[in-house]
N, C-alpha and C. Protein backbone atom coordinates (compact mmCIF):
# COMPACT_ATOMS: atom_id res chain seq x y z
N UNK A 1 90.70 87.90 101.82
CA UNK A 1 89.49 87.49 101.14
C UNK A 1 89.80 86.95 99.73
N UNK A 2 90.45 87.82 99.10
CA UNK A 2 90.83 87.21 97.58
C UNK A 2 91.71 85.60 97.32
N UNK A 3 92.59 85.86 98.89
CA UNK A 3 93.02 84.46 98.93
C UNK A 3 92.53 83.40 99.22
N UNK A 4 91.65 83.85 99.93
CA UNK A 4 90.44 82.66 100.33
C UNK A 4 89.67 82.16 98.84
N UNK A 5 89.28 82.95 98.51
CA UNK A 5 88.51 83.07 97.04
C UNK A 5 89.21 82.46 95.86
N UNK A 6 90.64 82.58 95.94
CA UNK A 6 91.29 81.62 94.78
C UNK A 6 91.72 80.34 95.28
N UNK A 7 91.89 80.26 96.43
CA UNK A 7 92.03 79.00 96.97
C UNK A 7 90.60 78.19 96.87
N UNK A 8 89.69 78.55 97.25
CA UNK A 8 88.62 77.74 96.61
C UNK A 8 88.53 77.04 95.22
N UNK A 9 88.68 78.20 94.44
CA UNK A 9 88.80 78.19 92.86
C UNK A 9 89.55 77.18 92.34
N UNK A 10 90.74 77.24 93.16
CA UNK A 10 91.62 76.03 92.88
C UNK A 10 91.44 74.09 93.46
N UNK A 11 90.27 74.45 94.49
CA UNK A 11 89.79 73.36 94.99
C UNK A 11 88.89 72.54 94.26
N UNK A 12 88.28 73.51 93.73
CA UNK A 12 87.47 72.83 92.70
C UNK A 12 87.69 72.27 91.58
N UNK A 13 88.59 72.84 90.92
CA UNK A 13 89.65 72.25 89.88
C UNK A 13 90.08 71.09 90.20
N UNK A 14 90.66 70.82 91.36
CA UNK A 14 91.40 69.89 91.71
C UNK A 14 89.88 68.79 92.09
N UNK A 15 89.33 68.68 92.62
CA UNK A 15 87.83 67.82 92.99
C UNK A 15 87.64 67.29 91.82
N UNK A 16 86.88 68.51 90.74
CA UNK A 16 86.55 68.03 89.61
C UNK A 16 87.40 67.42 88.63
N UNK A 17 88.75 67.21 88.64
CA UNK A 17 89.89 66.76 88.01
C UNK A 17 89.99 65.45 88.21
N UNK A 18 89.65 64.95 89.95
CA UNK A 18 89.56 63.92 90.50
C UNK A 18 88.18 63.18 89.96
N UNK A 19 87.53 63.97 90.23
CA UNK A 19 86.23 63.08 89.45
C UNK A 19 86.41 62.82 88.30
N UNK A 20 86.92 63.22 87.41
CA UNK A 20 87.18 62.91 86.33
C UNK A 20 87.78 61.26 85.72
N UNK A 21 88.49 61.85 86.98
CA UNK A 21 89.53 60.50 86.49
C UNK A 21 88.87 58.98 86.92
N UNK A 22 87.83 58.97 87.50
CA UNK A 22 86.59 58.23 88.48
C UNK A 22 85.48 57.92 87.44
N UNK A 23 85.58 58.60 86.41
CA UNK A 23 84.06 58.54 85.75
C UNK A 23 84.45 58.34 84.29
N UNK A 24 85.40 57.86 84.46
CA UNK A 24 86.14 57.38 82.54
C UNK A 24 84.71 56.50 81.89
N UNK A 25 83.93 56.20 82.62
CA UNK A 25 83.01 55.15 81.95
C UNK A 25 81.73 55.69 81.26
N UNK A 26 81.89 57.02 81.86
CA UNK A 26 80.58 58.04 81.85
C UNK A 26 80.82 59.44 81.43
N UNK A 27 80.73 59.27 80.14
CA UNK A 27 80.84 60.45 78.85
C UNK A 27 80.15 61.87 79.89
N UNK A 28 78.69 61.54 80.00
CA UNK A 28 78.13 62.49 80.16
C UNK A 28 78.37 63.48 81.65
N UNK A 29 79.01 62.65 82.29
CA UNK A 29 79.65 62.79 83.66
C UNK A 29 80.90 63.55 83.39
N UNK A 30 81.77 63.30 82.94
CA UNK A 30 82.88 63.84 82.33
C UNK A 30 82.09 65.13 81.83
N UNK A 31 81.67 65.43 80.94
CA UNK A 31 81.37 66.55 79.80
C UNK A 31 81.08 67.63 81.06
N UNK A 32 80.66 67.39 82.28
CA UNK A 32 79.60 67.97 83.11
C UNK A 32 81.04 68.90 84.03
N UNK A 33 81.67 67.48 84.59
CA UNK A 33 82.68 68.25 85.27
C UNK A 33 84.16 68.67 84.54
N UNK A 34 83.88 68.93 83.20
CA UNK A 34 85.16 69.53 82.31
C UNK A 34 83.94 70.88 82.18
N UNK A 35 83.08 71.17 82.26
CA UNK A 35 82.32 72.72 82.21
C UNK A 35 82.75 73.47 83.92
N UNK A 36 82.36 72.12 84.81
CA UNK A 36 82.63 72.89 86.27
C UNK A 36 84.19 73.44 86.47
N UNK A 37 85.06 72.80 85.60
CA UNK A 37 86.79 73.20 86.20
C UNK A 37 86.91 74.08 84.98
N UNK A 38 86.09 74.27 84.21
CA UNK A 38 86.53 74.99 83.09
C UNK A 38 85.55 76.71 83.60
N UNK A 39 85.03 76.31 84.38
CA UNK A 39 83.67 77.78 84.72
C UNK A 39 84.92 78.16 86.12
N UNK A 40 85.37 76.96 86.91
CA UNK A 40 86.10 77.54 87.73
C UNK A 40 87.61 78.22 87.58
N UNK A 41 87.88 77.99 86.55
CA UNK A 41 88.81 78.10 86.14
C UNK A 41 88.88 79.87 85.44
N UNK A 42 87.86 80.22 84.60
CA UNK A 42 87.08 81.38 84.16
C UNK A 42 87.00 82.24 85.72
N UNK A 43 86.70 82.01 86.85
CA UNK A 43 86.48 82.92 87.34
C UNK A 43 87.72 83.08 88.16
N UNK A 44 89.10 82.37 88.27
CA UNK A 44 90.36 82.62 88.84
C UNK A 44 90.58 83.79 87.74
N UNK A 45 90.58 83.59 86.41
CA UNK A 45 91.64 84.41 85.60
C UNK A 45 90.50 86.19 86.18
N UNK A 46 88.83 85.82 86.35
CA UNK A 46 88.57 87.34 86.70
C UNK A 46 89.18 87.68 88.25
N UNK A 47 89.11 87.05 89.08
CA UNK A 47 90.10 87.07 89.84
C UNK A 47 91.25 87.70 90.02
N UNK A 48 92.58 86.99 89.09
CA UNK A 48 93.96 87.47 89.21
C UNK A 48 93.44 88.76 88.79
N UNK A 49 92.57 89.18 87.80
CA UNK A 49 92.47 90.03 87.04
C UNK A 49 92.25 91.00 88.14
N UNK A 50 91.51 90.72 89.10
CA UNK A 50 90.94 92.19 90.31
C UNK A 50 92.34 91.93 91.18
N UNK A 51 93.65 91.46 91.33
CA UNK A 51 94.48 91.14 91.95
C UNK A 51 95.24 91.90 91.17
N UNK A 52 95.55 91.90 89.76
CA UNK A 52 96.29 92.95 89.37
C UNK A 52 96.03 94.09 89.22
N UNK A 53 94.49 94.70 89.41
CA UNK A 53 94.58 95.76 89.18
C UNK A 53 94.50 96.44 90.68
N UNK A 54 94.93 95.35 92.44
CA UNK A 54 95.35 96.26 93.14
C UNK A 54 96.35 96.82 93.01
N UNK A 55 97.25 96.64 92.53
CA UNK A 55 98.85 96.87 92.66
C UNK A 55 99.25 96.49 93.33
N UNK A 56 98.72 95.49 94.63
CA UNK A 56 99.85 95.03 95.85
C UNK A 56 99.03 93.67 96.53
N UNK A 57 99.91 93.21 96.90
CA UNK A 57 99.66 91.49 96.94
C UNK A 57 98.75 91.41 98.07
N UNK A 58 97.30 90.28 97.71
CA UNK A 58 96.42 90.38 99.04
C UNK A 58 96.89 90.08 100.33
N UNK A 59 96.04 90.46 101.56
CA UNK A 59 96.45 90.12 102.54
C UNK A 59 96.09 89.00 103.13
């Protein structure tokens, strides 16, 4: 489950990274998806965070 869950996390990063690079023309477009990889990004580190405090690597 947790791997499922950061693998998402990381999908979105990567999407919204891509859009990014798509929308150079559009400030407000940009501003929008640097909050979405930056919110997704916020919830990997709570994440690793419940990953380290199993002590042992998900399944």
């Amino acid at each position: 489950m947790l791997i499922h869950d950061f693998r998402n996390l990381l999908a979105v990063i990567v999407n919204y990274s891509e859009l990014i690079g798509e929308e150079l023309n559009d400030p407000e477009a940009i501003r929008a998806d640097i909050a979405e990889v930056k919110a997704a990004a916020e919830r990997a580190i709570v994440l690793t965070e419940k990953l380290s405090r199993t002590g042992r690597p998900p399944a």
